[in-house]
Structure formats: structure tokens, C-alpha cells
Protein backbone atom coordinates (compact mmCIF):
# COMPACT_ATOMS: atom_id res chain seq x y z
CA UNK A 1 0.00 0.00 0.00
CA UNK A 2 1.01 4.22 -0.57
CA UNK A 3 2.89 5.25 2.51
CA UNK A 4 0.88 7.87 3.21
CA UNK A 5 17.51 18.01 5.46
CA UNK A 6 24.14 23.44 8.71
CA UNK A 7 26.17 25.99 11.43
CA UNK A 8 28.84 26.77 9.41
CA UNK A 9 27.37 29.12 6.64
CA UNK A 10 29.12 30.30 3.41
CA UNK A 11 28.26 34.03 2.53
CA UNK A 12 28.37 35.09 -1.13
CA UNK A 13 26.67 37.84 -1.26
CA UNK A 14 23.09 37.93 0.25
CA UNK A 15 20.53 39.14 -1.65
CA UNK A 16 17.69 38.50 0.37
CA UNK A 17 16.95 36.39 3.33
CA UNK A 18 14.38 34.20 1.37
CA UNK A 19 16.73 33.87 -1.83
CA UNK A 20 18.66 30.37 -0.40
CA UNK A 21 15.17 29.27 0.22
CA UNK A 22 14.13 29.76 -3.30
CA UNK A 23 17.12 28.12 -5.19
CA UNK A 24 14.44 24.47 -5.39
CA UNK A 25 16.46 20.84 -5.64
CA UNK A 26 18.37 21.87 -8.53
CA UNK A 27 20.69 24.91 -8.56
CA UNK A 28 23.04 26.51 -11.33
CA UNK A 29 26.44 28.25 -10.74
CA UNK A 30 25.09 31.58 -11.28
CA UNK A 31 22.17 31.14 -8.58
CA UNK A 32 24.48 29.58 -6.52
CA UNK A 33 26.84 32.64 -6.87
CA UNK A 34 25.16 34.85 -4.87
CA UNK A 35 23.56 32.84 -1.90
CA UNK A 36 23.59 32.58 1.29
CA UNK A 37 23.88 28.72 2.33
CA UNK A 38 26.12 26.02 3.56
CA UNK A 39 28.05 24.29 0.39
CA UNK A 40 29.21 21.10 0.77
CA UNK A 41 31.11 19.31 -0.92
CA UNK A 42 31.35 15.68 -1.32
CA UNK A 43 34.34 14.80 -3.80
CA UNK A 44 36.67 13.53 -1.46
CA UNK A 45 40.65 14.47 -2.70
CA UNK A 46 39.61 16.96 -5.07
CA UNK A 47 38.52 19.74 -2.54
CA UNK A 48 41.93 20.18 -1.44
CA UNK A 49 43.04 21.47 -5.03
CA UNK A 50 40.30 23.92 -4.94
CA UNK A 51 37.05 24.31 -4.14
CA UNK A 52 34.16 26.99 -3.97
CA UNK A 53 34.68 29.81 -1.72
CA UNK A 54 33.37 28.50 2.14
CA UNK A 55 32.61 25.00 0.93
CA UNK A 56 32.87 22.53 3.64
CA UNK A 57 35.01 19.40 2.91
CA UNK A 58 32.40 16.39 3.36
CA UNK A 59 33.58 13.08 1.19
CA UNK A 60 31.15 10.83 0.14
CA UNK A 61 32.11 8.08 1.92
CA UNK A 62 30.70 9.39 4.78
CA UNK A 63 27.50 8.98 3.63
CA UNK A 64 28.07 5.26 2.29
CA UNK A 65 28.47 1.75 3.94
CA UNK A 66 31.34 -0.67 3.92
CA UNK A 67 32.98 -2.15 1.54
CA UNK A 68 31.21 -5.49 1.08
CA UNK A 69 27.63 -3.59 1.13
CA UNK A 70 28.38 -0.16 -0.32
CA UNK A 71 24.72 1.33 0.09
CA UNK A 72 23.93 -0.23 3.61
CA UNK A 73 22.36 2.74 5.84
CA UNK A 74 24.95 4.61 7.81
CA UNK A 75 23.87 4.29 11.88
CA UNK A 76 22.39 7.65 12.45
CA UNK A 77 24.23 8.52 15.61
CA UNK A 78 27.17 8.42 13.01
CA UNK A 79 25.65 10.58 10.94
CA UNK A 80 24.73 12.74 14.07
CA UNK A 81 28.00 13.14 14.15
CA UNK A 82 29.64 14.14 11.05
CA UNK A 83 26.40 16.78 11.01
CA UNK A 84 27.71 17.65 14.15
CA UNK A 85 31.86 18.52 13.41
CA UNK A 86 30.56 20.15 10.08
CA UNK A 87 28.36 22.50 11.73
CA UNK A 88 25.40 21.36 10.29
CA UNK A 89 21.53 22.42 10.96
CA UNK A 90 18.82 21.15 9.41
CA UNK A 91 16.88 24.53 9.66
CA UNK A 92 19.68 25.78 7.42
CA UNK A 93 20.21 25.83 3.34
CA UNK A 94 22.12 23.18 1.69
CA UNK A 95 23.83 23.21 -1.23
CA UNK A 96 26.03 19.22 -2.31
CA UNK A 97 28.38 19.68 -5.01
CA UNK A 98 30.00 16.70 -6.73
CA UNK A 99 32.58 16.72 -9.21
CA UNK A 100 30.53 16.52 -12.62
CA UNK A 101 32.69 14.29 -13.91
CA UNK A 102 30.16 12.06 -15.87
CA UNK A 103 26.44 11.53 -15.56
CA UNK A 104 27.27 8.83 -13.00
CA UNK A 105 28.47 10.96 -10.59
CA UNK A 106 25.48 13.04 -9.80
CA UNK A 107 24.08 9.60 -8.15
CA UNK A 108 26.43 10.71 -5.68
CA UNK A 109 24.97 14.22 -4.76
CA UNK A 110 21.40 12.56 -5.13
CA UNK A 111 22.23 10.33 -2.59
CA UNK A 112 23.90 12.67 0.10
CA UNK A 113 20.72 14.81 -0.54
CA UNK A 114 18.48 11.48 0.38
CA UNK A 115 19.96 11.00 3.34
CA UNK A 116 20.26 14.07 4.61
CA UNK A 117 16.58 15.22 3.70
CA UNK A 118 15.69 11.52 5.70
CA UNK A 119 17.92 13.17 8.26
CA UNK A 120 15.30 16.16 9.03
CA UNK A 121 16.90 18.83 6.68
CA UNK A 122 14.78 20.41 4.43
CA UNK A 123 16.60 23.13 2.06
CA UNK A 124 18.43 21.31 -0.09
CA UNK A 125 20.10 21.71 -3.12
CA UNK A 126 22.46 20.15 -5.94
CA UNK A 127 24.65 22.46 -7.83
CA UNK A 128 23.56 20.56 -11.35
CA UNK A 129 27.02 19.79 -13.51
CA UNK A 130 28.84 19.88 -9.55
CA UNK A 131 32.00 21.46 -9.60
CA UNK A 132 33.49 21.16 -13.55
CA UNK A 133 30.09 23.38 -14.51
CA UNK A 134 31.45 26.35 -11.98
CA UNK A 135 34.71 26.06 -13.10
CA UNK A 136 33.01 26.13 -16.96
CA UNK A 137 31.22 29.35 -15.40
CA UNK A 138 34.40 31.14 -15.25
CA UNK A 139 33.96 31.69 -11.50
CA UNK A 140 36.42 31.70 -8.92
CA UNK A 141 37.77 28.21 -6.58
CA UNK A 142 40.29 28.47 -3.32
CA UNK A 143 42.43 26.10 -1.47
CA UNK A 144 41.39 28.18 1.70
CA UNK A 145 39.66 26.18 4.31
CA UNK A 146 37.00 27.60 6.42
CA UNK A 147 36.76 27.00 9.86
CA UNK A 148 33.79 25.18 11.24
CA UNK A 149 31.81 26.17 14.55
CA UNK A 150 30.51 22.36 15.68
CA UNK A 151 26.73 21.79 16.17
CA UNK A 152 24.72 19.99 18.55
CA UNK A 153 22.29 17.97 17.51
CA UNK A 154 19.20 14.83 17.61
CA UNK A 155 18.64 13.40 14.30
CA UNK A 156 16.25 10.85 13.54
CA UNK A 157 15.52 8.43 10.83
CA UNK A 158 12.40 9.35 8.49
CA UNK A 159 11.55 6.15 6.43
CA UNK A 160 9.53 8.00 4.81
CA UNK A 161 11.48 7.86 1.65
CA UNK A 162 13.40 4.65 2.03
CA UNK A 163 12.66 0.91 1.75
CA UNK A 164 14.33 -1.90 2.97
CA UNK A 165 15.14 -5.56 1.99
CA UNK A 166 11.74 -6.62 4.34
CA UNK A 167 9.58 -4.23 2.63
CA UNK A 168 10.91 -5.50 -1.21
CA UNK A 169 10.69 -9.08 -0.09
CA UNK A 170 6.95 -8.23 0.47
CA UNK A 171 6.73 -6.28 -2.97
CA UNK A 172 7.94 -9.69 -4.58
CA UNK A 173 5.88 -11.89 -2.41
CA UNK A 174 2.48 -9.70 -3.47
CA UNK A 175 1.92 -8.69 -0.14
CA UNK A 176 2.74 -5.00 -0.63
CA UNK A 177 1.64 -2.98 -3.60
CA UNK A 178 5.18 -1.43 -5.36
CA UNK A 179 6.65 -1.01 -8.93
CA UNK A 180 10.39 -1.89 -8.76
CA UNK A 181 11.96 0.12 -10.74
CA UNK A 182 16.08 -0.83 -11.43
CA UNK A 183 18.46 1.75 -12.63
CA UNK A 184 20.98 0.50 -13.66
CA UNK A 185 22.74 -0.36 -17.32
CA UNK A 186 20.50 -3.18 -19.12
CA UNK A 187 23.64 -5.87 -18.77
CA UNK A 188 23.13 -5.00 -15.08
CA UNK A 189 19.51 -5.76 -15.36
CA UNK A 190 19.65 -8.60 -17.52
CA UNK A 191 22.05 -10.39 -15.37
CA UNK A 192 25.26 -10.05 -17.67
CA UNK A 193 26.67 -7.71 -15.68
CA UNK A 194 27.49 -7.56 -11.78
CA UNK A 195 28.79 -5.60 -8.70
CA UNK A 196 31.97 -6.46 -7.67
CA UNK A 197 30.45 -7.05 -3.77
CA UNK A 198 27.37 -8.67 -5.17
CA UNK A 199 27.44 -12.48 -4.28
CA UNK A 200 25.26 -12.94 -7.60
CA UNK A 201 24.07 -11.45 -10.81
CA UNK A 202 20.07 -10.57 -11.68
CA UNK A 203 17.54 -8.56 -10.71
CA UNK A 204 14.20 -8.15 -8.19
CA UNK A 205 11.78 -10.39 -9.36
CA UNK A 206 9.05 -8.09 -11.35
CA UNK A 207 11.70 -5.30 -11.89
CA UNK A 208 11.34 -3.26 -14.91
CA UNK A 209 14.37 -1.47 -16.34
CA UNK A 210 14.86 2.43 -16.33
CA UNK A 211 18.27 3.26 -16.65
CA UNK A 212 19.36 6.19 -14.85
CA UNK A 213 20.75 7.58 -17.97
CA UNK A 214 17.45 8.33 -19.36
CA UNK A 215 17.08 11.82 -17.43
CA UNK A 216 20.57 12.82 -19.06
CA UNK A 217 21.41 14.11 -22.62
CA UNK A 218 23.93 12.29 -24.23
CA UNK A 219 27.55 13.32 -23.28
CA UNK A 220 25.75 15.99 -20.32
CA UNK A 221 26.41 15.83 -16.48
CA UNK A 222 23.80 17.87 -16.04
CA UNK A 223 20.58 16.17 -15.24
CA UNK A 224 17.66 17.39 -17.12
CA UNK A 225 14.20 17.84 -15.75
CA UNK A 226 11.84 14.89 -17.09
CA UNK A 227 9.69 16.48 -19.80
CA UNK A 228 6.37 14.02 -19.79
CA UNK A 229 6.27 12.14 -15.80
CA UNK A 230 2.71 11.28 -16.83
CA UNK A 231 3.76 9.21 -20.22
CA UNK A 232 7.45 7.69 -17.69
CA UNK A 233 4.85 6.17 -15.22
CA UNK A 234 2.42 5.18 -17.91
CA UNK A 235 5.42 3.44 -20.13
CA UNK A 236 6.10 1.55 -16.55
CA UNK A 237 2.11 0.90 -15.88
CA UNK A 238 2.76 2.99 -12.44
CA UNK A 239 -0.47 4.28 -11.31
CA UNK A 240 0.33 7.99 -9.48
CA UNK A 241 0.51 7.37 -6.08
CA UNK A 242 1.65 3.76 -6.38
CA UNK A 243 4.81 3.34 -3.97
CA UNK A 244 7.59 3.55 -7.10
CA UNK A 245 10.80 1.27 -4.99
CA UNK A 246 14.09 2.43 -6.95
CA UNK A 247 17.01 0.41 -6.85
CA UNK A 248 20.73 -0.46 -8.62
CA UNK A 249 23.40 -2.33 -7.11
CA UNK A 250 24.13 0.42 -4.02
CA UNK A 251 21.85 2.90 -3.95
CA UNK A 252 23.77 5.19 -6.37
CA UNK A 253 22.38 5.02 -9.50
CA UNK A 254 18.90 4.85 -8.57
CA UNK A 255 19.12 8.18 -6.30
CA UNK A 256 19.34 9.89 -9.79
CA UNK A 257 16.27 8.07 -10.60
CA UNK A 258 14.82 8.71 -7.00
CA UNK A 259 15.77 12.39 -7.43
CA UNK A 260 14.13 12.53 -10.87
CA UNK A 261 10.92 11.43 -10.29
CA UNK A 262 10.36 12.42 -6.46
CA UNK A 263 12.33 15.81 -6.57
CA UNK A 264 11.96 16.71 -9.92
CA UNK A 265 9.06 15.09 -11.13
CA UNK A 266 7.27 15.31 -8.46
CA UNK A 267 5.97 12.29 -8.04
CA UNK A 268 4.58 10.94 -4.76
CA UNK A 269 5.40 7.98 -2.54
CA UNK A 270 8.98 7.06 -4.43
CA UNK A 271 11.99 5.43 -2.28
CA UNK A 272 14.85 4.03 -2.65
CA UNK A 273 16.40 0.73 -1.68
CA UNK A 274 19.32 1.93 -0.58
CA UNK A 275 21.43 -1.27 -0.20
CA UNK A 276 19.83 -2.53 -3.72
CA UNK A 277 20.76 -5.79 -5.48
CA UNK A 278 24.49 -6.03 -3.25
CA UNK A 279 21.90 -6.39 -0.51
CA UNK A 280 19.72 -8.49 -1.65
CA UNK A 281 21.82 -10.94 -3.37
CA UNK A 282 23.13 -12.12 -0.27
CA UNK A 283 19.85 -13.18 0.96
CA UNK A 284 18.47 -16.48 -0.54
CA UNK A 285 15.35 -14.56 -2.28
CA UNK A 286 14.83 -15.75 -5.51
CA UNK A 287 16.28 -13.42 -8.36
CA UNK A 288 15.11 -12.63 -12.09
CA UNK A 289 17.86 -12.98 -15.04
CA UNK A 290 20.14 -14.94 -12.90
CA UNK A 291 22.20 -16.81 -15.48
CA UNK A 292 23.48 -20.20 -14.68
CA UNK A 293 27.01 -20.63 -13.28
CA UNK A 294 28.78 -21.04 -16.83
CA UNK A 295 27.32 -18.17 -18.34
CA UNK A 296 27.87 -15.91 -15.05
CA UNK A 297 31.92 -17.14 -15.00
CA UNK A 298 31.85 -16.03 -18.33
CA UNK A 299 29.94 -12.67 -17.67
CA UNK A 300 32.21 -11.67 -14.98
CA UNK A 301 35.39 -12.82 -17.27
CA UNK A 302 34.26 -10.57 -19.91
């Protein structure tokens, strides 16, 4: 059934108090130039050789799970914390800037904006195109590093927005209405393809396919804003309303497709799954497009 996101701010020139407010899920460089909010960036190595004026140094790993199940939920009291030494508040704008690399990067600032908006904050913001599109802007980086006032903090969990392995075994079972939705590649999907931590190859049972790609332009690491949600959920039978479950193989991938259709689109009741097939194929649940053994040695050779 339909079930029913700091204290260390970076001021670039305030225009008005409502104007970080106003900036919606998706910013540009020049409406990010000229904000008043907390930037943070999530690229790891790369801040230190220059980074946006007052941008707080948060790498994504501290948002993601361990190595043998990349996506797994990070406890919340650890999250507490690294809110906490950044300076965070979730009464406070947020802008997450990635590098822009390549369209699969922006899974990355989708899903440090899911957890943190599951974490209580609710200003957020990606800087669309991350970091290489205000660099392409012309406008100005530093290697300066600001200094950070600590927070104190209680954050707790809303589920609102996320589903877990219990709650897909019951989509697969029939005893909870969901479209699964997989983003990743079709080899992925079809089984050809696997995660190196994933103990086997497939997908959920009843998964359709829509590659995360689909809200990019070719060659752009920009996302784009879907043109026709109405015709996306018809093309995947998805009734509006429906719980839409969104998964890859680490809850990467399909945050673009969870930010597309819940942020963008606005579609209701979407989630995301985020430990995804890694997960799941360590469980013993039954799995569609699993290939036998010879042709999945052969798949992972290739």
C-alpha cells in the first residue's frame, strides 16, 4: 500500500533572506553565486586542489556503507556526528556539489541529498554539472579552508522515503503494492553484468528497467528535468501514487532516478532501496535474469 535536510554558513553575497530558500532541488552556478547557504562538498581528494569559496570538505564516503555492502544505511548517531563537526543544521540551506565528472556521478549528490533530507533537513540543493560546470562558469575556486563552529544535535531516521530488503521481499511476495523500478545499465539488469560485492548477478523479481541515464542528454552531467512524468509512469504501468521502490546495485544510481521522479518530477510515494541488489543478493530470495554458473563465469570474465 502508498505510505501515506548546517552551522557553518558560506556568505556570497546575500541578496535576500528568502533567496537560499528559493534556489528548489536543482541549482546553477550563477544562482548559486550569490547565496547565502552552507556548500558542501562531497568529492573527497579533489577539494583540497580547490574548491568553492566557504565550501565545507564532506567526502562521500561518509554517507556510504562498507565495503562489502556499499549502500547499507549509515547508523544515524554516526551521521549525528559528522552533522555535528561540520556545523550542520537542518533549519539551514544546503547546497552538495559533486565533481561533474560524468552523468554517473550526480548519483552521488542525489544520494547525500536522500539521506540528509531523511535526516530532518529540508533546504536542499544540488549544484547541477557539480563542480566542472562552476569552473566552466568562469567563477572563482580556493584552497582556503574555512573553519567550522561544531553543532549539537538529535537526528532521527524518516523512512519516509526509504525501503528496505523486508519491505521488497513483500513487494515480490504480493503482499505490498510497489513497482520496482532498477536503474541500472540493461547488462546490469539482464544479469550479464554484476557488482563487484554482489554475491550474484540478476535482478528483483518483477523489476522493470529504467536506466538512470534516461534523465541525461547524451555526453551531459547535467541532469535534465523529465519532460512528460505522466507518459514515464504510464510506459512503466505505475499508477500515481503507487509506492515507485528504486534500486541499482548500491543505492547510487537509482538516487538519480529517486531524485528525478520524487524531486523533480514530483511524483509521490517514491523510495529508494538503498542497499539494492548487493543487498539483496546475499539473501536467498529468488532473483530474475540470474544466469546459470557457466554463463555468469563467463559474464564476470568478460
Amino acid at each position: 500500500m502508498p505510505r501515506a535536510l548546517l552551522a557553518s554558513t558560506v556568505f556570497i553575497a546575500l541578496t535576500s533572506p528568502a533567496f537560499a530558500a528559493d534556489l528548489g532541488p536543482l541549482v546553477t552556478p550563477a544562482e548559486l553565486d550569490g547565496a547565502e547557504v552552507t556548500v558542501l562538498d562531497i568529492r573527497g581528494d579533489a577539494y583540497d586542489q580547490g574548491h568553492i569559496d566557504g565550501a565545507l570538505d564532506a567526502p562521500y564516503g561518509l554517507f556510504r556503507g562498507p565495503a562489502d555492502n556499499p549502500g547499507q544505511l549509515v547508523p544515524v548517531e554516526e551521521l549525528e556526528t559528522t552533522y555535528e563537526s561540520l556545523g550542520l543544521s537542518p533549519d539551514e540551506p544546503v547546497v552538495i556539489v559533486s565533481q561533474g565528472a560524468n552523468d554517473s556521478d550526480f548519483g552521488a549528490a542525489a544520494r547525500v541529498y536522500w539521506t540528509l533530507k531523511s535526516s530532518g533537513f529540508t533546504e536542499l540543493s544540488i549544484l547541477n554539472g557539480g563542480a566542472q560546470a562552476w569552473v566552466n562558469a568562469g567563477l572563482p575556486v580556493t584552497q582556503d579552508v574555512p573553519e567550522i563552529e561544531p553543532t549539537e544535535l538529535d537526528i532521527a531516521w524518516d523512512d519516509t522515503w526509504t525501503a528496505d530488503t523486508a519491505e521488497v521481499n513483500e513487494v515480490i511476495a504480493g503482499d505490498r503494492s510497489a513497482a520496482l523500478i532498477d536503474a541500472r545499465p540493461q547488462a546490469f539488469y539482464e544479469g550479464k553484468q554484476s557488482h563487484g560485492a554482489a554475491a550474484r548477478p540478476g535482478t528483483l523479481p518483477g523489476a522493470q528497467n529504467l536506466e538512470y541515464t534516461r534523465f541525461f542528454q547524451p555526453g551531459a552531467t547535467a541532469i535534465s528535468q523529465p519532460s512528460n512524468v505522466d507518459a514515464l509512469l504510464e510506459e512503466f504501468d505505475v499508477t500515481l501514487g503507487e509506492e515507485v521502490v528504486s534500486f541499482c546495485n548500491t543505492g547510487h544510481w537509482a538516487a538519480t532516478n529517486w531524485f528525478a521522479l520524487s524531486e523533480l518530477g514530483g511524483v509521490p510515494n517514491v523510495t529508494l532501496y538503498p542497499g539494492s541488489m548487493v543487498e539483496y543478493a546475499a539473501t536467498d530470495g529468488d532473483m530474475l535474469n540470474e544466469p546459470g554458473l557457466i554463463q555468469n563465469l563467463l559474464g564476470q570474465f568478460k
